[in-house]
Protein backbone atom coordinates (compact mmCIF):
# COMPACT_ATOMS: atom_id res chain seq x y z
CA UNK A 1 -179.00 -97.93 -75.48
CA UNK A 2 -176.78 -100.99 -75.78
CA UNK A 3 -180.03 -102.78 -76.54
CA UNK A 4 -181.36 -100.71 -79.18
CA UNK A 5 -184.85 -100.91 -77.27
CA UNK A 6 -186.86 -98.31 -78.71
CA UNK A 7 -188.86 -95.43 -75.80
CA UNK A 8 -191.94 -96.44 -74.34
CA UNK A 9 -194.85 -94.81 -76.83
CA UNK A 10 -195.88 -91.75 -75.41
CA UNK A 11 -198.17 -91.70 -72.08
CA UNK A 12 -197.13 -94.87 -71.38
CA UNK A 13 -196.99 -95.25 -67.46
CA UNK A 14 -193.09 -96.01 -66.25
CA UNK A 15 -190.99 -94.61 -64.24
CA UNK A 16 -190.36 -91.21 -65.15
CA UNK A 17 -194.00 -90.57 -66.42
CA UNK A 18 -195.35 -91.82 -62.80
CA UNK A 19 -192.84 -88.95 -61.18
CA UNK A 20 -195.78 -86.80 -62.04
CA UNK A 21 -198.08 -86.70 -59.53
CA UNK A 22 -201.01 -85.46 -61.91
CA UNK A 23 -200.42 -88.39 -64.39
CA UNK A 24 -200.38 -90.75 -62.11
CA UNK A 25 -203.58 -89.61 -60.13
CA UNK A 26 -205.42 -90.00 -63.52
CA UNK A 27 -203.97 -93.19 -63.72
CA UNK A 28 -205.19 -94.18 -60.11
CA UNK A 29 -208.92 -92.67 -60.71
CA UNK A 30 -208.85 -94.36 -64.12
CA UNK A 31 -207.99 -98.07 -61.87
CA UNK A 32 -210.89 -97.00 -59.99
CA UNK A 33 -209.06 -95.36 -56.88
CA UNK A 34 -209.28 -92.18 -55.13
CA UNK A 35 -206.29 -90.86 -54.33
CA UNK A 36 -205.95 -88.76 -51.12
CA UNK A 37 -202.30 -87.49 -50.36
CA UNK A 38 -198.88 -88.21 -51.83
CA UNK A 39 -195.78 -87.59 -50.27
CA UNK A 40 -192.21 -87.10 -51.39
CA UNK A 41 -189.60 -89.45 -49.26
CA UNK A 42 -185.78 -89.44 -49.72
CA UNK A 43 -184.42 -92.54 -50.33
CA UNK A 44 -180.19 -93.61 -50.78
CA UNK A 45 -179.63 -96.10 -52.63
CA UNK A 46 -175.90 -97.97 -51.20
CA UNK A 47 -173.96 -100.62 -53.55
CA UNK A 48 -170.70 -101.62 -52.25
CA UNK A 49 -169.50 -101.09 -55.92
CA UNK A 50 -170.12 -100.11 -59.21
CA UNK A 51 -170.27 -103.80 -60.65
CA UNK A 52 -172.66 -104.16 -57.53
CA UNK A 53 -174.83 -101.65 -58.75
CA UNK A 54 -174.59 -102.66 -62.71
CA UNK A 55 -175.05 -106.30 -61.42
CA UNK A 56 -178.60 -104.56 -59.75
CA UNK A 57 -180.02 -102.68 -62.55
CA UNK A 58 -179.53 -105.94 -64.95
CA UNK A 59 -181.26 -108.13 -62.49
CA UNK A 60 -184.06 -105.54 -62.41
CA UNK A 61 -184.29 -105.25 -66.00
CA UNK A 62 -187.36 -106.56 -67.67
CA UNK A 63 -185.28 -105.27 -71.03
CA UNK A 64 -182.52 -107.99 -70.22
CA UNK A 65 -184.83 -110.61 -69.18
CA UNK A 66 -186.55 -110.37 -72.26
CA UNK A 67 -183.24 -111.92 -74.03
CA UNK A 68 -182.43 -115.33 -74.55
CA UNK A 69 -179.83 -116.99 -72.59
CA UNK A 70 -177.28 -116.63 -75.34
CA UNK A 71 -178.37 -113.16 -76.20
CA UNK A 72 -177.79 -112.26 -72.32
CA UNK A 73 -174.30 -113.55 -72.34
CA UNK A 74 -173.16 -111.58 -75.38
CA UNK A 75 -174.94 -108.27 -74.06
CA UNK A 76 -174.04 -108.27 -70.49
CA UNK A 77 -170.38 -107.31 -70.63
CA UNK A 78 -171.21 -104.39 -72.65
CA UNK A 79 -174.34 -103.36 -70.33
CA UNK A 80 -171.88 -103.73 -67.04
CA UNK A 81 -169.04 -101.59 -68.58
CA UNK A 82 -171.76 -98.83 -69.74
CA UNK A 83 -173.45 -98.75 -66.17
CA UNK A 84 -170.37 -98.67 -64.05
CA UNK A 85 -169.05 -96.43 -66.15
CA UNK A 86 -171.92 -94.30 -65.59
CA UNK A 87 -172.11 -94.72 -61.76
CA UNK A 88 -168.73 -93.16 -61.74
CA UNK A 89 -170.19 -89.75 -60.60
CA UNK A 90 -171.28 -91.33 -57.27
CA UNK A 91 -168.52 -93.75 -56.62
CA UNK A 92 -166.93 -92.61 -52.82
CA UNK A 93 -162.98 -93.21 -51.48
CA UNK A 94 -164.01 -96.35 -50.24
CA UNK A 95 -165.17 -97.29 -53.87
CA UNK A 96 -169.24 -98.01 -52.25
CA UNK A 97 -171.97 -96.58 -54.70
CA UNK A 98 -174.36 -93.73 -53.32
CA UNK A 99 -177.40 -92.70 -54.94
CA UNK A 100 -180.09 -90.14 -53.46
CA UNK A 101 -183.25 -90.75 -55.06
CA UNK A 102 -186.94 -88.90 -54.10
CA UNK A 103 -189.77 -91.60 -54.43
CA UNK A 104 -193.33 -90.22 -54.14
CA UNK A 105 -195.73 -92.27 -52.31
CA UNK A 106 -199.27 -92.39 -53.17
CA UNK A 107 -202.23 -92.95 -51.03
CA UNK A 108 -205.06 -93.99 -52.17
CA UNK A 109 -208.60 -95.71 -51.12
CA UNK A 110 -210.86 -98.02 -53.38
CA UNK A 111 -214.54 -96.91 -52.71
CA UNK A 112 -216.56 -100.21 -51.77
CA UNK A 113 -218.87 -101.16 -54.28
């Protein structure tokens, strides 16, 4: 948002899109594989803060590392603020960072050619 990066084009594989276990089956068989099972796991995400966390989601950011240098240190106060601010919901007493999260896992084979 802070970025004014527009959506991914539609059917484009991310995050969200990949949650679906259909799309991303195609997307497997399309690669060539032939996927066999997938399985939902439960996985909590800990940050001893909210800046923690923020400081994580920048450095995973292909968005921010897209800037330049200077474009990064105008941008990144703003982008901490907005994602601590919206970690608030899962910030504990002790001020550490909790997240649940489901992750689907995918197996798959490549047939030998």
């Amino acid at each position: 948002k802070v970025l004014n990066v527009p959506p991914p084009m539609p059917g484009t594989p991310g995050p969200f899109s990949l949650a679906n276990s259909r799309c991303f089956g195609q997307i497997l068989r399309c690669a060539g594989f032939r996927p066999s099972c997938t399985d939902w796991v439960t996985a909590t995400y800990t940050f001893r803060s909210a800046c923690d966390f923020a400081e994580y989601e920048i450095g995973n950011s292909s968005h921010f590392r897209m800037l330049s240098q200077s474009e990064q240190e105008i941008y990144k106060p703003t982008i901490m603020r907005e994602l601590a601010e919206a970690a608030q919901d899962y910030v504990r007493r002790d001020e550490t960072v909790i997240f649940p999260n489901e992750a689907i896992c995918y197996l798959a084979e490549r047939p030998r050619s």
